[in-house]
Protein backbone atom coordinates (compact mmCIF):
# COMPACT_ATOMS: atom_id res chain seq x y z
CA UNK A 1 11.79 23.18 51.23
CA UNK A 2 15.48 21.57 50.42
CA UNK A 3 17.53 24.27 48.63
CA UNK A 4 21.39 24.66 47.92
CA UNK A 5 22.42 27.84 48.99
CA UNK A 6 25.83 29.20 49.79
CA UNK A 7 26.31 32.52 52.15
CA UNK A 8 29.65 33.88 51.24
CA UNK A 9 31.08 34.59 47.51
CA UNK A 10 33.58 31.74 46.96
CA UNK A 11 33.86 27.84 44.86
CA UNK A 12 31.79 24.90 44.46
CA UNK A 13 33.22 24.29 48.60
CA UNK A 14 30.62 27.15 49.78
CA UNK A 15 27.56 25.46 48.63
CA UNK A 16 25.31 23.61 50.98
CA UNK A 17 21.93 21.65 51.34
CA UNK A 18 19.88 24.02 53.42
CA UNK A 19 15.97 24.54 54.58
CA UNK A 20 14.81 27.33 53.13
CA UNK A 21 10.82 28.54 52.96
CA UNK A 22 8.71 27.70 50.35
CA UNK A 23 8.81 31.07 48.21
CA UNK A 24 5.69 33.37 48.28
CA UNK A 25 3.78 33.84 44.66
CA UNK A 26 3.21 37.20 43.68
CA UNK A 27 0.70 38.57 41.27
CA UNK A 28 1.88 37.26 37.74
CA UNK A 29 3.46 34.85 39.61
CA UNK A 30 3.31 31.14 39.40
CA UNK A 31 4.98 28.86 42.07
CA UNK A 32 6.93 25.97 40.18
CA UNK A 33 7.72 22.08 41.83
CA UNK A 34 11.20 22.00 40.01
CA UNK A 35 11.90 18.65 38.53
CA UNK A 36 14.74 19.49 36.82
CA UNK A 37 17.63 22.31 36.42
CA UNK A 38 20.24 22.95 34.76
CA UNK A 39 24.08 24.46 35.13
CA UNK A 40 25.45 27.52 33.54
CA UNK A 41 29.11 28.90 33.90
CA UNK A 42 27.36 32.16 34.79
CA UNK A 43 26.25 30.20 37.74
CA UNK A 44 29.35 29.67 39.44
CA UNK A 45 30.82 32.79 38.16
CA UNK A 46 28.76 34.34 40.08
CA UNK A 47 29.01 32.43 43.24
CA UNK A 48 32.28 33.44 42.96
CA UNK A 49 31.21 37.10 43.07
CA UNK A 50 31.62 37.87 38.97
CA UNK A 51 28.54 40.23 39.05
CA UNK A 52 28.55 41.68 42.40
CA UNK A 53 29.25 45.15 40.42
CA UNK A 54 26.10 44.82 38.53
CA UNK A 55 23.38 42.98 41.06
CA UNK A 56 22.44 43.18 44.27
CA UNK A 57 22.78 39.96 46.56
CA UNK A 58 21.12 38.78 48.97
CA UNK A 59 22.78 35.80 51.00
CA UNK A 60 21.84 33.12 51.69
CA UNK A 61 21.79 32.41 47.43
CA UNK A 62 20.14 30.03 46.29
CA UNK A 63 21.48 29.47 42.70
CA UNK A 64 20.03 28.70 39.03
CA UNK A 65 18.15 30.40 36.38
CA UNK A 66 17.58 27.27 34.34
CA UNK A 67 13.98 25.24 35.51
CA UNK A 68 12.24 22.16 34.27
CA UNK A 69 8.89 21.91 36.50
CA UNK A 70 5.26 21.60 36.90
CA UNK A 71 2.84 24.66 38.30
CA UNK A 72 2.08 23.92 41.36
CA UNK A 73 -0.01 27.09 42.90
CA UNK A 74 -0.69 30.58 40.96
CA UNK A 75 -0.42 34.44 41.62
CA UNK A 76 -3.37 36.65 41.24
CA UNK A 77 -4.05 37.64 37.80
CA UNK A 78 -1.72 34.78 36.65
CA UNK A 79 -3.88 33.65 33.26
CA UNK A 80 -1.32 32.42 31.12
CA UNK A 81 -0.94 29.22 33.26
CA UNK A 82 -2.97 26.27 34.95
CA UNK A 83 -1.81 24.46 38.06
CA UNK A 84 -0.57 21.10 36.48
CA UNK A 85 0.82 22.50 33.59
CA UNK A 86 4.29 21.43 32.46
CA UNK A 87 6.66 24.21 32.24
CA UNK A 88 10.36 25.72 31.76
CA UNK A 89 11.53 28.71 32.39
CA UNK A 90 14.47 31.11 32.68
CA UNK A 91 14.19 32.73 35.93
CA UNK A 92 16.87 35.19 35.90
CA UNK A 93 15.81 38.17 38.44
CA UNK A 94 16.55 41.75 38.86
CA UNK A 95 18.47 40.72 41.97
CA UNK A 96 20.06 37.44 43.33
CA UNK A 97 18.86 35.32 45.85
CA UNK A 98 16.19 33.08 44.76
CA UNK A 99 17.22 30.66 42.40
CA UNK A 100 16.08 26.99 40.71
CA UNK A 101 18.07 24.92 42.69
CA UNK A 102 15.81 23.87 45.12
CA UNK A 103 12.14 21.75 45.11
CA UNK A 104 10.15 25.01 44.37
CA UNK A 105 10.93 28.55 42.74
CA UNK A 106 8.55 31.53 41.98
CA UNK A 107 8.70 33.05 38.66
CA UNK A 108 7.05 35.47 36.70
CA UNK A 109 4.77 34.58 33.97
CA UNK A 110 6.97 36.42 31.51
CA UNK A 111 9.90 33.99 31.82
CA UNK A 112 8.25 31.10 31.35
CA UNK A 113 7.10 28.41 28.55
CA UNK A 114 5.27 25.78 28.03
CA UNK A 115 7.69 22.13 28.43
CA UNK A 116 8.60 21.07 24.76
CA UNK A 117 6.66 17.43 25.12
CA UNK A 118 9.30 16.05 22.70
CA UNK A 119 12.09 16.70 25.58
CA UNK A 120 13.01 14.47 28.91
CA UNK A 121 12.91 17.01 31.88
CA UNK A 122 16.36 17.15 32.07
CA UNK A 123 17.14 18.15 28.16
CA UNK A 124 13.92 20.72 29.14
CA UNK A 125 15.62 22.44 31.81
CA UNK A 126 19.00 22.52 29.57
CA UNK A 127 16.99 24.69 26.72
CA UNK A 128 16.12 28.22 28.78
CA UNK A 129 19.44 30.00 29.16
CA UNK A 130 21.38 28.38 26.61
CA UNK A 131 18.90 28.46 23.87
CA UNK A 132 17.51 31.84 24.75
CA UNK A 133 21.38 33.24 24.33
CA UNK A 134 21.85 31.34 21.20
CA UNK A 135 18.57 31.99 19.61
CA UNK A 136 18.62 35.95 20.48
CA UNK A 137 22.28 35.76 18.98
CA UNK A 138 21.57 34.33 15.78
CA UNK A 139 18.28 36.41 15.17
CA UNK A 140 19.69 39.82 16.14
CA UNK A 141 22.50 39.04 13.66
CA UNK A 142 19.36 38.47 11.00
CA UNK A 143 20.84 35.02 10.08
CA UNK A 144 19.42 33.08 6.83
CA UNK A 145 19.91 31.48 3.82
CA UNK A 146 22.34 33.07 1.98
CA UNK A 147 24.39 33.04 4.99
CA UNK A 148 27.53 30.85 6.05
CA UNK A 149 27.63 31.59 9.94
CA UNK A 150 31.05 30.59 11.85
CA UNK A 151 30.18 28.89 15.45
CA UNK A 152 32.93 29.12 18.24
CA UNK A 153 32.30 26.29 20.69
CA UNK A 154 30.20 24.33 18.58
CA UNK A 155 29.79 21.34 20.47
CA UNK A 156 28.73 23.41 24.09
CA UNK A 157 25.79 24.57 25.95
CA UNK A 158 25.34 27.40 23.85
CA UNK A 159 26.77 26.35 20.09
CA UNK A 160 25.12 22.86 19.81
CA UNK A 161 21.66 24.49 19.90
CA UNK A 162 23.54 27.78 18.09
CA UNK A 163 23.90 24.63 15.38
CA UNK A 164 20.82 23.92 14.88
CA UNK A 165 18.76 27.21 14.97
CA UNK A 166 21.41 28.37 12.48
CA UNK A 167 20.52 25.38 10.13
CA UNK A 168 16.75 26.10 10.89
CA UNK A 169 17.26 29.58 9.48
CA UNK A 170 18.49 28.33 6.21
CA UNK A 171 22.07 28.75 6.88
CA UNK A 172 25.05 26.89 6.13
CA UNK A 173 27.17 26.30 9.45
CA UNK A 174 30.55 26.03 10.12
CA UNK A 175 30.99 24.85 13.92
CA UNK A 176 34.43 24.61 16.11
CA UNK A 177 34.93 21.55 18.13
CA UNK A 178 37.66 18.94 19.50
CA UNK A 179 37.42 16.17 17.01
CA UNK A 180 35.95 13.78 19.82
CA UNK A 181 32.86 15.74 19.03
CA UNK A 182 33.11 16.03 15.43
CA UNK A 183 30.76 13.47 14.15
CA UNK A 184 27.82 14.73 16.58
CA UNK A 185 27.94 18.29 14.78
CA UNK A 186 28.08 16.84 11.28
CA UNK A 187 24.84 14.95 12.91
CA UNK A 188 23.25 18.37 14.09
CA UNK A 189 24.24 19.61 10.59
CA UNK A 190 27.23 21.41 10.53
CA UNK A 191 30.74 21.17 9.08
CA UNK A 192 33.07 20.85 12.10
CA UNK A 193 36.52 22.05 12.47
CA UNK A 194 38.84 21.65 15.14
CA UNK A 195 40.19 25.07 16.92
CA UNK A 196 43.51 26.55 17.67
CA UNK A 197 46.45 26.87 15.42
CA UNK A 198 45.28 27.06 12.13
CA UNK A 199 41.74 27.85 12.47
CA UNK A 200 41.62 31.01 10.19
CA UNK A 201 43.21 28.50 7.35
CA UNK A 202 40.72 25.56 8.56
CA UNK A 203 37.49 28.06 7.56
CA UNK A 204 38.89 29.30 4.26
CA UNK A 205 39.15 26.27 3.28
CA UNK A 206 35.38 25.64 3.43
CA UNK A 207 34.60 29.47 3.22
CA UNK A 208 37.46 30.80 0.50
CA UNK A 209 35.53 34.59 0.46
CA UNK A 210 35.12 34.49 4.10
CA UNK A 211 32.06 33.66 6.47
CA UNK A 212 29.01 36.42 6.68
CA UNK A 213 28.52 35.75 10.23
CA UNK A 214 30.33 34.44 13.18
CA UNK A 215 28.76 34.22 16.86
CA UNK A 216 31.28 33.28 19.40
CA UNK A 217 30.24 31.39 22.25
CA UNK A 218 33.37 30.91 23.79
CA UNK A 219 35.71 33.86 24.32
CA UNK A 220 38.99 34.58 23.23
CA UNK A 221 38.80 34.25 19.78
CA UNK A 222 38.42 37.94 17.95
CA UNK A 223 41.38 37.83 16.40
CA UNK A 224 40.21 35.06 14.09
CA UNK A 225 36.68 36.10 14.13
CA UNK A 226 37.76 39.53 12.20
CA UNK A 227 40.59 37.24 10.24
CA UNK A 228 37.55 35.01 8.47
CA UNK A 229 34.63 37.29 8.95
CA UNK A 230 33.66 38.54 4.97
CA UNK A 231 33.40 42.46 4.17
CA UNK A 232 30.03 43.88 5.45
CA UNK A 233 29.73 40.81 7.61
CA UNK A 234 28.43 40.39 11.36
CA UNK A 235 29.78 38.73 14.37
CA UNK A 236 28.67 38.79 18.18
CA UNK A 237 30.18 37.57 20.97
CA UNK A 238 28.54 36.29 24.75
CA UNK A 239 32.08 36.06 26.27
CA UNK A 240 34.17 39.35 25.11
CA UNK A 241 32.93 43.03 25.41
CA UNK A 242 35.57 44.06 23.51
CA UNK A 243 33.64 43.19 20.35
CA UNK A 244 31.80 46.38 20.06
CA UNK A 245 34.84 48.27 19.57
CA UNK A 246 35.91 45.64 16.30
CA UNK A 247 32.33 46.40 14.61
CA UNK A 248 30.44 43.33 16.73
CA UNK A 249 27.59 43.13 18.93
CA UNK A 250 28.06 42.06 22.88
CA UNK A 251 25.19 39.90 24.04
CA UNK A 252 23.43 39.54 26.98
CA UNK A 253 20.33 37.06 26.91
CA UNK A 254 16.77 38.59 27.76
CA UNK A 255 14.26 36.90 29.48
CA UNK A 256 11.45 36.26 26.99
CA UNK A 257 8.54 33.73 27.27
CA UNK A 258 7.69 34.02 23.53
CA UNK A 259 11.04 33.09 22.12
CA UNK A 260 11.21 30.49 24.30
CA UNK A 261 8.31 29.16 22.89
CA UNK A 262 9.52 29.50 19.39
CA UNK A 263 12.31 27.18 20.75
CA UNK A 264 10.11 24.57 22.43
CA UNK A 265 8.70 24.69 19.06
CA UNK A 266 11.07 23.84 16.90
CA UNK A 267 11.77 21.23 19.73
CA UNK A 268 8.54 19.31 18.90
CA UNK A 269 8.86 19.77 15.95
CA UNK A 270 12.32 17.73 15.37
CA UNK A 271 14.09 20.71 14.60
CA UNK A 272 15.79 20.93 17.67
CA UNK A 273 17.26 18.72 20.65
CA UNK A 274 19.33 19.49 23.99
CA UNK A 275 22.24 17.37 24.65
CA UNK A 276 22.82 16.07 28.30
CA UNK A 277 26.13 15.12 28.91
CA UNK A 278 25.65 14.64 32.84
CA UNK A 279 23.20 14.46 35.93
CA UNK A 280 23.41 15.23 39.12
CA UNK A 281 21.14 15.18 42.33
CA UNK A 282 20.21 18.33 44.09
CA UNK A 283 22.56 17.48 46.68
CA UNK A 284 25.55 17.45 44.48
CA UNK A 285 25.27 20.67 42.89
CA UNK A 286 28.66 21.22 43.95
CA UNK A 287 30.34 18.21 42.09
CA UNK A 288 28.53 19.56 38.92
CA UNK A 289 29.70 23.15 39.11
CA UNK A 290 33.29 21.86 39.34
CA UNK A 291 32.44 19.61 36.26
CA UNK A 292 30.97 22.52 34.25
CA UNK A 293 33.86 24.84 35.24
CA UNK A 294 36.44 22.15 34.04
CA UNK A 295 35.17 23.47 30.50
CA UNK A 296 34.83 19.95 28.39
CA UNK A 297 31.13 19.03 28.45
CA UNK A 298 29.42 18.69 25.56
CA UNK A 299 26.01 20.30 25.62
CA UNK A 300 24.50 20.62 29.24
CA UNK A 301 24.50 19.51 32.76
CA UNK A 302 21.32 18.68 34.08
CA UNK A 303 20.00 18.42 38.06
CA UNK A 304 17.38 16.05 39.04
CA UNK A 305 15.43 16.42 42.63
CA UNK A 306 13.87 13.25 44.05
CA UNK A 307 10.63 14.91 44.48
C-alpha cells in the first residue's frame, strides 16, 4: 500500500511517499480503506521527536491518528463491525509506527465509531482527535447550564467544536478569536472576543463576576485564565502542564469509541459540524503539516487519498 512515512525525527522535509505492507488485523481488529485523514499539531510535534520520552518508535513512521474510512476486512471476534461499514476512528496506539496516513490502517474496535452520515469524509476524519479532546474537556469540567465557560482558541481544531458541545450542554460561551473569524463563532453560538492585550478586560465586560469555567486550547494563557476565572471555578488546559499546580486540570484525550459516538451524534443531529479549512492529497502531507504548524487555520485540515 502507498503510505507517508518519514525515518528520522525532523520537519515536514523528512516525510516521504513510500510502499509499505498492507497492515495485519488482529483479533478486535478491523482493517480500514482510509478515505480521509486529518492533521493534528501533535502530528508533527512528534515527527519532530516531542514524545520520544514517553513512546516508543518504530521507524519507518507512518503518521496520523485521525481516520475517515470504510471496513474493509475484520479480526477474529471483531462483532461490533461489518465489512462495508462507514467508520472514523482515533487510532492513537501504545507505540508509534502505524499511522492513518496511508490507503489502509488497522485499528482496534475500541477506537472506533460509526461515520456521522450528516458529515463529508473529510469534516468526518476532522471530528476524532479534536472532538474527543474537546468533548472529554468540557465533560470532566461537568459543564452546563448555569455555566459561562471561557474558550481559548475558539475558532481552531479543538475550540470550534469546544463551541458547540459547550452550547449543547446548556452553557453560555465566551470564545477567543482574531476578528476575521468572529462572525463564524457568533454563528456556532458564542460571543467572540479578540485575544491579547486586554483580554482579561474584554471578558469582564461580558462576564462582570467572572467566568465558571475556562478550557484553554491554546497555551500560554494562565495568567488570564486565573485573572477571569470566578471563585470555586474550573479551568483545564491541553497545552500547559503547569495548570495543575494553579488549581486546573491537564488533559490528555483518551481513546473512546462511545464518546465518539455521542459526538457523531450530536453531528446528525445538527448539533454539531467540523470546519475544513484545507485539503490535501496523500502525497502532500508535507505541505499540510507546514500549513497546520503556521498556526492560523480555522478548524481542520483534511487529507484525501485517490483510492
Amino acid at each position: 500500500m502507498k503510505a507517508m512515512t518519514y525515518s528520522r525525527y525532523g520537519g515536514p522535509e523528512v516525510l516521504e511517499l513510500t510502499d509499505r505492507p498492507t497492515p495485519k488485523v488482529p483479533p478486535g481488529f478491523a482493517l480500514i480503506r482510509v478515505v480521509a485523514s486529518a492533521v493534528n499539531p501533535v502530528d508533527w510535534k512528534l515527527m519532530a521527536g516531542g514524545l520520544d520520552a514517553v513512546m516508543d518508535v518504530h521507524f519507518p513512521v507512518t503518521p496520523g491518528w485521525d481516520v475517515a474510512g470504510v471496513v474493509e476486512e475484520l479480526g477474529l471476534d471483531t462483532f461490533q463491525f461489518e465489512v462495508g461499514d462507514e467508520v472514523i476512528g482515533y487510532g492513537r496506539r501504545d507505540d508509534v509506527g502505524h499511522g492513518t496516513a496511508a490507503e489502509y490502517v488497522s485499528l482496534p474496535a475500541r477506537v472506533l465509531a460509526r461515520k456521522p452520515a450528516s458529515l463529508s469524509w473529510e469534516q468526518a476524519a476532522g471530528l476524532p482527535l479534536a472532538g474527543l479532546t474537546a468533548y472529554q474537556t468540557l465533560h470532566r469540567l461537568g459543564v452546563g447550564a448555569d455555566d459561562t465557560v471561557l474558550i481559548h482558541g475558539g475558532a481552531g481544531g479543538v475550540g470550534h467544536i469546544g463551541v458547540q458541545v459547550a452550547r449543547t450542554l446548556g452553557a453560555q460561551v465566551i470564545a477567543t478569536a482574531s476578528e476575521r473569524n468572529h462572525d463564524h463563532l457568533r454563528s456556532l453560538g458564542a460571543e467572540p472576543i479578540s485575544y491579547g492585550n486586554g483580554l482579561e478586560d474584554r471578558v469582564r465586560s461580558l462576564a462582570p463576576d467572572g467566568v465558571t469555567v475556562v478550557a484553554d486550547f491554546v497555551g500560554g494563557v494562565l495568567q488570564s485564565t486565573l485573572a477571569v476565572l470566578a471563585p470555586g471555578g474550573r479551568h483545564a488546559s491541553i497545552a500547559d502542564p503547569t495548570v495543575d499546580q494553579h488549581g486546573g486540570r491537564y488533559m490528555w484525550v483518551v481513546p473512546d469509541s462511545a464518546d465518539l459516538t455521542a459526538l457523531a451524534e450530536l453531528a446528525d443531529a445538527g448539533e454539531l459540524t467540523v470546519d475544513v479549512s484545507a485539503t490535501y492529497p496523500l502525497e502532500q502531507l508535507a505541505e499540510a503539516y507546514r500549513a497546520n504548524a503556521a498556526g492560523h487555520t480555522r478548524g481542520k485540515i483534511a487529507i484525501t487519498n485517490d483510492a
